[in-house]
Protein backbone atom coordinates (compact mmCIF):
# COMPACT_ATOMS: atom_id res chain seq x y z
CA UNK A 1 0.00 0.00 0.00
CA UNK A 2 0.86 3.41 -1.09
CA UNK A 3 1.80 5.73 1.94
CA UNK A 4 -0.91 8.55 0.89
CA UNK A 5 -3.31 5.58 0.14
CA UNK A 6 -3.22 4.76 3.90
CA UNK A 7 -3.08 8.34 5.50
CA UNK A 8 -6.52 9.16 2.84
CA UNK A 9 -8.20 5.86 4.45
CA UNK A 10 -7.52 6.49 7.75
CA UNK A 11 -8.25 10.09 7.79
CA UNK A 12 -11.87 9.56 5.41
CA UNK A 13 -12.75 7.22 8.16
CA UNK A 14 -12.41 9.86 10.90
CA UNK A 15 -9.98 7.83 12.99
CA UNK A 16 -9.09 9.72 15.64
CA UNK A 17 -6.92 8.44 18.99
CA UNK A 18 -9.63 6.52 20.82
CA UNK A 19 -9.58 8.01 23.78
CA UNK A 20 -6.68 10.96 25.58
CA UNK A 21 -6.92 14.25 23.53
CA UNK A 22 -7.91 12.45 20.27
CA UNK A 23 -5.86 13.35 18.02
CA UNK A 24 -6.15 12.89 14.60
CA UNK A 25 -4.44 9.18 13.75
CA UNK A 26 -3.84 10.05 9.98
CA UNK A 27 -1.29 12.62 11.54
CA UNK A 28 1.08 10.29 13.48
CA UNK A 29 1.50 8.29 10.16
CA UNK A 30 4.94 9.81 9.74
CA UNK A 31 8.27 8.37 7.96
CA UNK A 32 9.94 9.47 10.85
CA UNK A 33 8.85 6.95 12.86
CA UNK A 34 11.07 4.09 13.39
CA UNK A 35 8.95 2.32 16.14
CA UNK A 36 5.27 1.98 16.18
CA UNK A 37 3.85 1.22 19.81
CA UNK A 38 0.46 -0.44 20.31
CA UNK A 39 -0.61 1.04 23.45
CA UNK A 40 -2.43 -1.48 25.50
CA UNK A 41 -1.69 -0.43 29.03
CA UNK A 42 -4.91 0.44 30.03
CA UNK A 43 -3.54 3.27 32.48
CA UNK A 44 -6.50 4.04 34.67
CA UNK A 45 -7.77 1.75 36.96
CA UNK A 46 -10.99 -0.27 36.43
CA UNK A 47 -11.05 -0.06 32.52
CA UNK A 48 -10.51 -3.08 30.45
CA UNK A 49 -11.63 -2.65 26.95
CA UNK A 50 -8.01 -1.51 25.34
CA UNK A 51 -7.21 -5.36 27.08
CA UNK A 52 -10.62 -7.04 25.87
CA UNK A 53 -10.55 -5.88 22.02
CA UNK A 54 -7.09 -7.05 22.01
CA UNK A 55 -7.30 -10.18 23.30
CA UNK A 56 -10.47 -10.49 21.00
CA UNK A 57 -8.44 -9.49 18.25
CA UNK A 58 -5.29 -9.96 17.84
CA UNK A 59 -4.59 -11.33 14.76
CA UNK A 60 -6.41 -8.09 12.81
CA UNK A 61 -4.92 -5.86 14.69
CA UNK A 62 -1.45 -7.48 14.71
CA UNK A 63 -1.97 -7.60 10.83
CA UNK A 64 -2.82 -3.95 10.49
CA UNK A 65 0.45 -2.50 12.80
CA UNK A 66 2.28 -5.10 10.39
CA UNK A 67 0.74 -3.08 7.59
CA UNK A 68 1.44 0.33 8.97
CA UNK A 69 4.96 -0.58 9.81
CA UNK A 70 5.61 -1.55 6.43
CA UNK A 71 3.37 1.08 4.77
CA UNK A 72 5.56 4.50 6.23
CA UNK A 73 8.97 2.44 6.70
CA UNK A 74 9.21 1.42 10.51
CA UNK A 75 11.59 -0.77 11.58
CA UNK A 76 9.62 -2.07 14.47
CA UNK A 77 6.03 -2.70 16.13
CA UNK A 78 6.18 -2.80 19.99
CA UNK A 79 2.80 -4.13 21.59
CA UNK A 80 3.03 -2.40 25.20
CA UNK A 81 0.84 -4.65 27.36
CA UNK A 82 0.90 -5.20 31.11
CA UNK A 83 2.14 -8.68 31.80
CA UNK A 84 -1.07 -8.70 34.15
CA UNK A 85 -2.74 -9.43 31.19
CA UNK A 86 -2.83 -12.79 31.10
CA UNK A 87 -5.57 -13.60 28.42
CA UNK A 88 -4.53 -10.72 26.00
CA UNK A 89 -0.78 -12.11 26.16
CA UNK A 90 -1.46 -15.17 25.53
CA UNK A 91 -3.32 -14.23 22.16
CA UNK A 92 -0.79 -12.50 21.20
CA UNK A 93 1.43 -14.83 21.35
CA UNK A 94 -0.34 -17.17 19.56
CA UNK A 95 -0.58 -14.94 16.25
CA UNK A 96 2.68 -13.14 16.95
CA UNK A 97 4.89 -15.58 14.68
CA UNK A 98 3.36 -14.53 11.75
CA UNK A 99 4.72 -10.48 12.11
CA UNK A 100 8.28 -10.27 11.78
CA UNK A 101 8.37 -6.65 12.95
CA UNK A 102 6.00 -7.13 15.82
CA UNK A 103 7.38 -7.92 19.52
CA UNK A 104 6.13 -7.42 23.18
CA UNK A 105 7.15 -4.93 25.40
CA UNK A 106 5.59 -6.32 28.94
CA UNK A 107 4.64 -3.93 31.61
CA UNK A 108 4.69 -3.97 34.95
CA UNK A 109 0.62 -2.90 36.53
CA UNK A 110 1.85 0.51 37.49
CA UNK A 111 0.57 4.08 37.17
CA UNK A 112 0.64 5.79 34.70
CA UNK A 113 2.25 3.09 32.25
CA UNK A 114 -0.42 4.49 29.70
CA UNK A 115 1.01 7.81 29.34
CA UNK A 116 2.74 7.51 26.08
CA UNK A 117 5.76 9.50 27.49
CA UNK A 118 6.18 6.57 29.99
CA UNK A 119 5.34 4.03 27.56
CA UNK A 120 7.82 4.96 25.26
CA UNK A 121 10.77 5.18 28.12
CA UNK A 122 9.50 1.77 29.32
CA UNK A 123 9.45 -0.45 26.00
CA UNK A 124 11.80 1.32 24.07
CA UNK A 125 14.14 3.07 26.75
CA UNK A 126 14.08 6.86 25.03
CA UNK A 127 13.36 9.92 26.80
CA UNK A 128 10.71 12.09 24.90
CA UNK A 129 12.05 15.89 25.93
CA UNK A 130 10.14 18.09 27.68
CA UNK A 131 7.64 20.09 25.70
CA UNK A 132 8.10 17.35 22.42
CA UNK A 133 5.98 15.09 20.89
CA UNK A 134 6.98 10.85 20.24
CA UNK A 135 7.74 11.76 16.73
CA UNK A 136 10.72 13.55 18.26
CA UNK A 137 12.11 10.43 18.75
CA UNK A 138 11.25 8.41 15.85
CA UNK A 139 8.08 6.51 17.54
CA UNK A 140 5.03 6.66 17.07
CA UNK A 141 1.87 5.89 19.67
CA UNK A 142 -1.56 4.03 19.00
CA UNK A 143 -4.30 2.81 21.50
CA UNK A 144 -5.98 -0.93 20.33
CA UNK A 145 -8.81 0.53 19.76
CA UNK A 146 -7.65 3.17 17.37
CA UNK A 147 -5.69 0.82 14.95
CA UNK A 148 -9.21 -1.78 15.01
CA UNK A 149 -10.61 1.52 13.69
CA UNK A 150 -8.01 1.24 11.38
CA UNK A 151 -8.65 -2.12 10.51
CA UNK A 152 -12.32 -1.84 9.87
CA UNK A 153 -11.09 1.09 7.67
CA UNK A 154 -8.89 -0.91 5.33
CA UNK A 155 -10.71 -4.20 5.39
CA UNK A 156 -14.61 -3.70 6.08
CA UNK A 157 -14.49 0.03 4.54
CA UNK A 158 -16.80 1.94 7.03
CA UNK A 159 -15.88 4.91 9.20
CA UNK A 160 -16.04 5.28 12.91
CA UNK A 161 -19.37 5.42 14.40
CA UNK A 162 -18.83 3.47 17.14
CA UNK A 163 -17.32 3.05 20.53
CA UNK A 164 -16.32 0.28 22.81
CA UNK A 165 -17.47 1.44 26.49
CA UNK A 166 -16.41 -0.02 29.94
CA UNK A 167 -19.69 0.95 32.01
CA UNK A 168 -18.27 -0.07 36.07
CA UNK A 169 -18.95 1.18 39.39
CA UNK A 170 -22.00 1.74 41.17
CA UNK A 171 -23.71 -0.39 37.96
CA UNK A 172 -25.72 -3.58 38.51
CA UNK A 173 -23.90 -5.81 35.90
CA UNK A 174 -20.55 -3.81 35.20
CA UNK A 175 -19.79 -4.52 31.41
CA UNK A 176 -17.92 -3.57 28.40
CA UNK A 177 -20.21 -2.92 25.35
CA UNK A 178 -19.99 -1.35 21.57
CA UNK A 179 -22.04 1.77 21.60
CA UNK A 180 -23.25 4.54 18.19
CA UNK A 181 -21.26 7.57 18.83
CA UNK A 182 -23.66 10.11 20.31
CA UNK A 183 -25.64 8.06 22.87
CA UNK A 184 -25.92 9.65 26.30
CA UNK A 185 -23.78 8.53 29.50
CA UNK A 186 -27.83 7.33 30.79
CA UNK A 187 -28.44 5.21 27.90
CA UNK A 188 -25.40 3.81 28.07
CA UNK A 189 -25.29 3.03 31.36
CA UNK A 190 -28.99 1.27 31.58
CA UNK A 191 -26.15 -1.89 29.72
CA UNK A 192 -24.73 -1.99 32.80
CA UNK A 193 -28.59 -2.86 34.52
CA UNK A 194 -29.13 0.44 35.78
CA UNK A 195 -27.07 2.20 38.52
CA UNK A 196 -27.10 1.37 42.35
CA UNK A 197 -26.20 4.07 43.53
CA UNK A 198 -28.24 6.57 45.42
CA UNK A 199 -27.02 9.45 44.76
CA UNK A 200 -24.98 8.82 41.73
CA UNK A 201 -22.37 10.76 39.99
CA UNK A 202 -20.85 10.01 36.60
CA UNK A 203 -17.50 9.85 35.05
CA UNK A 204 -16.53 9.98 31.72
CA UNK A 205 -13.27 7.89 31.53
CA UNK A 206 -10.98 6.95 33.98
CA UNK A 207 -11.18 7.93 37.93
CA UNK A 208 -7.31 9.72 37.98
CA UNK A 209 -8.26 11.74 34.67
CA UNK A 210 -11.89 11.21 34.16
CA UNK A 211 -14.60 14.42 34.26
CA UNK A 212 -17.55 14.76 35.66
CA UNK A 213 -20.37 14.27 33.70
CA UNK A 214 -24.01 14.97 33.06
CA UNK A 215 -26.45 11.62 32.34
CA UNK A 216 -27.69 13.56 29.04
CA UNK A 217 -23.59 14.42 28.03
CA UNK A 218 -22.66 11.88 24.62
CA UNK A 219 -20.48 9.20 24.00
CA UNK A 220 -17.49 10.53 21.82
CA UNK A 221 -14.54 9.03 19.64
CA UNK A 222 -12.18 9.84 22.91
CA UNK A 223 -14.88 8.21 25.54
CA UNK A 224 -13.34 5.21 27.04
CA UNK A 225 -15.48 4.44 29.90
CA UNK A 226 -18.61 5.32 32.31
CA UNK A 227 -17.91 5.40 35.79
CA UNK A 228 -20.41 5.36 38.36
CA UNK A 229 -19.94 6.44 42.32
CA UNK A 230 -21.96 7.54 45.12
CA UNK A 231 -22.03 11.62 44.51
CA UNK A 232 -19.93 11.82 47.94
CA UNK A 233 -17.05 9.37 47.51
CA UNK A 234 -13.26 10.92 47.79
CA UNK A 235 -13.01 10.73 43.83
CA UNK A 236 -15.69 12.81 43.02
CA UNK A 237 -15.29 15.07 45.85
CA UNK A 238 -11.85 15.63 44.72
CA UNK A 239 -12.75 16.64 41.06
CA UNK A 240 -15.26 18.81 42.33
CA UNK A 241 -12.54 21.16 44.19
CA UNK A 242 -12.79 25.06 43.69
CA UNK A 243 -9.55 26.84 42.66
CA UNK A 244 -9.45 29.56 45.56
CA UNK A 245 -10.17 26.94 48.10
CA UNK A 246 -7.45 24.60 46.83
CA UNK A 247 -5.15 27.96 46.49
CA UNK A 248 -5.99 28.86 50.63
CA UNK A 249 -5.73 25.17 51.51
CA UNK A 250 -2.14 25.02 49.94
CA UNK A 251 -1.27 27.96 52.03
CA UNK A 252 -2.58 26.52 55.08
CA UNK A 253 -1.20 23.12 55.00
CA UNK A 254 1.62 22.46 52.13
CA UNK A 255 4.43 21.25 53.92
CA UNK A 256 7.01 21.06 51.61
CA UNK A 257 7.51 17.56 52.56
CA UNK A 258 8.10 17.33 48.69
CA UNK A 259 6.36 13.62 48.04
CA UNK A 260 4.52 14.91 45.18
CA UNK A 261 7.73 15.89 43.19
CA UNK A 262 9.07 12.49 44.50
CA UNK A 263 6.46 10.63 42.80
CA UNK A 264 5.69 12.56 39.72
CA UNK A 265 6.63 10.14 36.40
CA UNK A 266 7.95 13.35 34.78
CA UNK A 267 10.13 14.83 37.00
CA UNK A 268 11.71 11.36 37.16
CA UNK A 269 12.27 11.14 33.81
CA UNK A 270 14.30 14.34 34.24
CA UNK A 271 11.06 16.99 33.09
CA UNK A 272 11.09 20.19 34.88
CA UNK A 273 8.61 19.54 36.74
CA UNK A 274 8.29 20.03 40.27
CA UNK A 275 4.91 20.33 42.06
CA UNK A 276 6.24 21.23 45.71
CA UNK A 277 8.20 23.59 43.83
CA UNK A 278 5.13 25.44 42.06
CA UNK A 279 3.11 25.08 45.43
CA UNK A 280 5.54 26.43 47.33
CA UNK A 281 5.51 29.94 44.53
CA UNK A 282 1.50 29.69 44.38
CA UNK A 283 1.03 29.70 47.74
CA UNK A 284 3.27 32.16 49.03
CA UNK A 285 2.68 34.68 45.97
CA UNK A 286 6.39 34.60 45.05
CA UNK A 287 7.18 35.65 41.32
CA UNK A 288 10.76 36.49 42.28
CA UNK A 289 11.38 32.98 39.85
CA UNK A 290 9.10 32.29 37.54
CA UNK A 291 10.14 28.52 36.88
CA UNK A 292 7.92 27.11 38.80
CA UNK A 293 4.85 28.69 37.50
CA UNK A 294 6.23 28.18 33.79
CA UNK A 295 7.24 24.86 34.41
CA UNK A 296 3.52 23.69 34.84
CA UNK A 297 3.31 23.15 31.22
CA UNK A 298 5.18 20.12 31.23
CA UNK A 299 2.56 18.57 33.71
CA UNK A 300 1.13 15.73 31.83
CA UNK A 301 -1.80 15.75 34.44
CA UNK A 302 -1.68 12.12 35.75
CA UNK A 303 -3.16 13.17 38.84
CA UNK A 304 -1.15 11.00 41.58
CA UNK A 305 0.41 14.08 43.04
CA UNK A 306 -3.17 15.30 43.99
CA UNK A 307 -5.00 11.44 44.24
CA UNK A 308 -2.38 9.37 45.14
CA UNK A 309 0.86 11.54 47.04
CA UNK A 310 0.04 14.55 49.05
CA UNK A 311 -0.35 13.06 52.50
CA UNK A 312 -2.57 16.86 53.05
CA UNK A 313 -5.26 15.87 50.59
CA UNK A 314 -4.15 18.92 48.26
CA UNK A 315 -4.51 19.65 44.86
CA UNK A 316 -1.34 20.39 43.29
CA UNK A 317 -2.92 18.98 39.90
CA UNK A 318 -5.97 21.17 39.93
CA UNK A 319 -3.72 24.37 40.46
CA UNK A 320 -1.50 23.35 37.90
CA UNK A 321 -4.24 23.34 35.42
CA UNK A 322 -5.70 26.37 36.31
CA UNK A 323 -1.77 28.28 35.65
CA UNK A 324 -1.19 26.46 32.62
CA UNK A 325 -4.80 27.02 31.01
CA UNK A 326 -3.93 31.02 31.92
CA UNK A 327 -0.60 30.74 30.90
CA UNK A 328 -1.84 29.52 27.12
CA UNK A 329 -4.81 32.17 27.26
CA UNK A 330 -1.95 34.72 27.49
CA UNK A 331 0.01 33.07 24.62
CA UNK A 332 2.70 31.74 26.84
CA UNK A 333 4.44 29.22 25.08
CA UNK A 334 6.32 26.32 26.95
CA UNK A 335 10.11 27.02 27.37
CA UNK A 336 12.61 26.33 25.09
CA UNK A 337 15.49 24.51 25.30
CA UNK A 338 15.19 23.74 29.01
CA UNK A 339 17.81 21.72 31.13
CA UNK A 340 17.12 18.26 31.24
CA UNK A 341 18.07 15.91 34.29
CA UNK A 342 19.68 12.84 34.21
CA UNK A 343 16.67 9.86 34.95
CA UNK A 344 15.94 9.67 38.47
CA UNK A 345 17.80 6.49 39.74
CA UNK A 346 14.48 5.79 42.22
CA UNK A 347 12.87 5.86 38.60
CA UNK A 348 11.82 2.07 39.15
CA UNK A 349 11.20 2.04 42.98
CA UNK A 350 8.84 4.97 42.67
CA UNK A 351 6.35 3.60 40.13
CA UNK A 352 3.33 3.71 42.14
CA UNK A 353 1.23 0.02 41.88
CA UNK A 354 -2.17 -0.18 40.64
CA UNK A 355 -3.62 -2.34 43.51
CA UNK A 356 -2.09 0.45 45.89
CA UNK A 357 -3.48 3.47 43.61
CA UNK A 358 -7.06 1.53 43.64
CA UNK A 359 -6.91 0.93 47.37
CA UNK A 360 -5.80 4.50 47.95
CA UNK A 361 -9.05 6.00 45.67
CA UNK A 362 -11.41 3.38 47.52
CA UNK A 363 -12.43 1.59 44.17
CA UNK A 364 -10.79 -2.16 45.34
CA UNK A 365 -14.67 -3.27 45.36
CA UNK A 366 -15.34 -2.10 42.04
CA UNK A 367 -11.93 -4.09 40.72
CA UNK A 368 -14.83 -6.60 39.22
CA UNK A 369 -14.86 -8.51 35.67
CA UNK A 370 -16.58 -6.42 33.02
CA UNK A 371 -17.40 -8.54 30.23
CA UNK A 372 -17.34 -7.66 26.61
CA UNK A 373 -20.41 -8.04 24.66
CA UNK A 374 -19.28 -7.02 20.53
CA UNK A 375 -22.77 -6.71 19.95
CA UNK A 376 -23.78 -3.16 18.53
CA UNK A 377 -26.77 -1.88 20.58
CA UNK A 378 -29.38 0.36 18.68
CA UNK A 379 -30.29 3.65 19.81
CA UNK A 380 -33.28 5.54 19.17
CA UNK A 381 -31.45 9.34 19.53
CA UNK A 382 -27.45 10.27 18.62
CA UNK A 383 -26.47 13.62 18.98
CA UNK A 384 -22.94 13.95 16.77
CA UNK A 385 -20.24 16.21 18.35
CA UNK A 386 -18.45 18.33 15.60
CA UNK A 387 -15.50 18.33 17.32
CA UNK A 388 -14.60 14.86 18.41
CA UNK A 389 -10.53 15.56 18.03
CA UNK A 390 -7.71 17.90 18.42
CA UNK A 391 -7.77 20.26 15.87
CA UNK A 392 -10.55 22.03 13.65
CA UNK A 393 -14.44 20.69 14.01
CA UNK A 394 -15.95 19.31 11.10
CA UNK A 395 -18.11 21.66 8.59
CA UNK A 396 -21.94 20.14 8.87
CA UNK A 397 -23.10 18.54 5.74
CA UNK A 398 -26.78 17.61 6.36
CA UNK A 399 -29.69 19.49 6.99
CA UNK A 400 -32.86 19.02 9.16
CA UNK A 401 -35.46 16.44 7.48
CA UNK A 402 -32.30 14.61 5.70
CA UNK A 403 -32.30 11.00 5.85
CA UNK A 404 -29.28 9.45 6.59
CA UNK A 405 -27.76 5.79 7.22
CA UNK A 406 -25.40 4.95 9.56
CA UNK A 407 -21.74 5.63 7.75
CA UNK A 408 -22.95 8.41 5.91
CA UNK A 409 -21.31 11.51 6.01
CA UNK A 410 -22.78 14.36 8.29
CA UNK A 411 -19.62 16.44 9.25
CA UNK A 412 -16.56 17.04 6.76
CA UNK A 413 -13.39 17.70 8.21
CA UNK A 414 -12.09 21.55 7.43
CA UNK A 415 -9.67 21.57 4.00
CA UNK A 416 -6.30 22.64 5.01
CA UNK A 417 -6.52 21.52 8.66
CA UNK A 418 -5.60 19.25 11.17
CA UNK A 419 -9.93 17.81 10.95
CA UNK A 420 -11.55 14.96 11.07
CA UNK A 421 -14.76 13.82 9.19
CA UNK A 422 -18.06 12.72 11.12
CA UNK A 423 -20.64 10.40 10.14
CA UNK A 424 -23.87 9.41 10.68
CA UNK A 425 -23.83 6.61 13.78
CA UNK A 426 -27.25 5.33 13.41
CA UNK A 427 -29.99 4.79 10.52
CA UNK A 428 -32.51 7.82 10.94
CA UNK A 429 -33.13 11.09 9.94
CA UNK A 430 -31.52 14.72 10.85
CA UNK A 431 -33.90 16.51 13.92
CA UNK A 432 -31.00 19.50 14.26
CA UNK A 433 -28.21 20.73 12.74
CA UNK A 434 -25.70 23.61 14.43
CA UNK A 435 -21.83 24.41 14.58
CA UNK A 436 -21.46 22.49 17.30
CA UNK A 437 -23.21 18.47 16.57
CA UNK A 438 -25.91 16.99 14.39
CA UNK A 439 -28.45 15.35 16.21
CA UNK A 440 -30.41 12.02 14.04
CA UNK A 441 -33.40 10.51 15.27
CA UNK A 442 -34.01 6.62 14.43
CA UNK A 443 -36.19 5.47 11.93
CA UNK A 444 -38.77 2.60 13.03
């Protein structure tokens, strides 16, 4: 296959990275990259569909990083999977053989193994610098889901308009299941049996990284999992932390004692990154060195420093998002050519365990099998997001009264842009069109 061939196909099917910031997948198809990584770490705790569709399907999507490998002139294909894993590695290695690029970079159940800037330091040994992107390095980063997408592109021909979904929690009957693109987090969730909880709140992903949701918010190409906990357990009360509070709590109680530096997988990896350091400025108002506060934008926002270190219950995380996101409203850019540590020798003692990390957030009795059913549910409502990926929304296509079937074409992705196409999830016809999502009602 022709290298443009592949990038048109992926990018006509809207792949985007299925789940993170989504972005685009046709744009990581670079020459540059010498290593492809399948990234099956499944980072947060309690999801298990990255694990599931691989283990499900291993030979097609084995057979499609074999293909992309060969298509833009990779040496390698690395499939990072937790050794945990027992099912998924043993299908692997029972189709393996057959791709002579293809190996298997085993991980140990640690967080955050699933942040490709860990990933890539873990299988491969390189150090992505501060402020760079994989490609800086010659590698490139997919999710399992993302390259099935690609599969289904290249061999069935149809577009993404589904979603694989781990519904868990407070749930009756916690499940993995393959959902249209723009069903709500309270459709979705009646798979799971209904909730249990009385007072339930909902998150859309993972509990370290995960926001809080509305029951009427969609399903998206990025949407990994559902999430459900009693409205007053630690997790949500933690994501639901106001910035001046955190600021006055940091003031009253940061003690320097420094554990969230300590433990932060960038700063090992010799980032500039230092939490206690930024806490320490933020708290006391001192702008005297403007490091710390600048340094924020190499956070990668795993959380532990805020969920998992701070023996004060702080929120070193929340701050830091609240600097960077005024930082980049003010056009400040990260810094250039900053000094790079050595890795942390404590690198390896100071990966903080999953079971630990679980225990800590008080989900060890939702640590349950969640089953994966491949059969597509219907849906009698889909409302489309435009913008479903980094980069510019898609142009709407359709108007109200259309008729549409499932594949078809609603959104077109912006000419001369990093933009992804959307179509039509569901058999129906068009009830609204705006800038922001077409909405397509079901057809009896």
């Amino acid at each position: 296959m022709e290298f443009t061939e592949l990038v048109d196909i992926v990018k006509n099917a809207g792949v985007a990275g299925a789940g993170g910031a989504g972005f685009p997948s046709y744009g990581k198809l670079d020459p540059r990259a010498k290593t492809i990584i399948l990234n099956c770490a499944e980072c947060e705790p309690l999801l298990r569909l990255h694990r599931q569709l691989l283990a499900a399907h291993a030979y097609e999507i084995l057979s499609t990083l074999e293909l992309m490998a060969e298509t833009i002139g990779a040496d390698q294909v690395i499939v990072g999977v937790k050794e945990a894993y027992k099912d998924t590695v043993t299908a692997l290695k029972a189709q393996i053989d057959a791709f002579p690029r293809v190996s298997l970079g085993l991980l140990p159940e640690v967080y955050p193994a699933g942040d490709e800037v860990i990933l890539i330091h873990e299988t491969t040994g390189k150090v992505v610098p501060p402020g760079s992107i994989p490609i800086q390095v010659g590698v490139a980063v997919f999710n399992v889901e993302t390259v099935y997408n690609i599969y289904q592109a290249l061999n069935a021909h149809v577009p993404v308009t589904k979603k694989y979904i781990t519904i868990t929690g407070e749930v009756e009957n916690p499940c993995t299941r393959v959902v249209p693109l723009g069903m709500t987090v309270q459709e979705v969730v009646s798979l799971a049996g209904g909730v249990t909880a009385k007072n339930p709140a909902y998150i859309m992903g993972g509990p370290m990284t995960g926001p809080i949701v509305s029951p009427q918010d969609v399903i998206t190409k990025t949407s990994n999992a559902i999430l459900v906990l009693e409205a007053d357990h630690p997790v949500i009360l933690k994501k639901q932390g106001n910035a001046q509070i955190n600021l006055k709590r940091a003031m009253a109680a940061c003690c320097q004692c420094q554990m969230c530096t300590d433990l932060c997988p960038r700063y090992l990896l010799g980032h500039p990154i230092e939490p206690h350091a930024f806490m320490r400025a933020a708290s006391t108002g001192t702008t005297q060195d403007v490091a710390p506060f600048l340094n924020t934008m190499f956070c990668s926002s795993c959380g532990l420093c805020e969920m998992y270190s701070c023996s004060q219950g702080l929120s070193p995380r929340s701050l830091i998002q609240d600097y960077k996101a005024g930082l980049r409203a003010n056009g400040i850019k990260p810094p250039a050519d900053v000094e790079v540590r050595p890795i942390d020798k404590a690198f390896s003692y100071r990966r903080v365990p999953l079971k630990r990390l679980r225990a800590r957030l008080g989900l060890n009795k939702y640590d349950v099998p969640a089953s994966l059913d491949e059969q597509t549910v219907s849906a009698e409502q889909v409302k489309l997001k435009l913008s479903q990926h980094i980069g510019a929304p898609a142009t709407p296509v359709v108007k109200v009264g259309d008729r549409v079937s499932a594949g078809q074409l609603v959104g077109a992705a912006k000419e001369k842009a990093l933009s992804l196409p959307v179509h039509a999830s569901i058999d129906g016809i068009v009830i609204d069109v705006n800038d922001k999502a077409v909405t397509i009602k079901a057809v009896k």
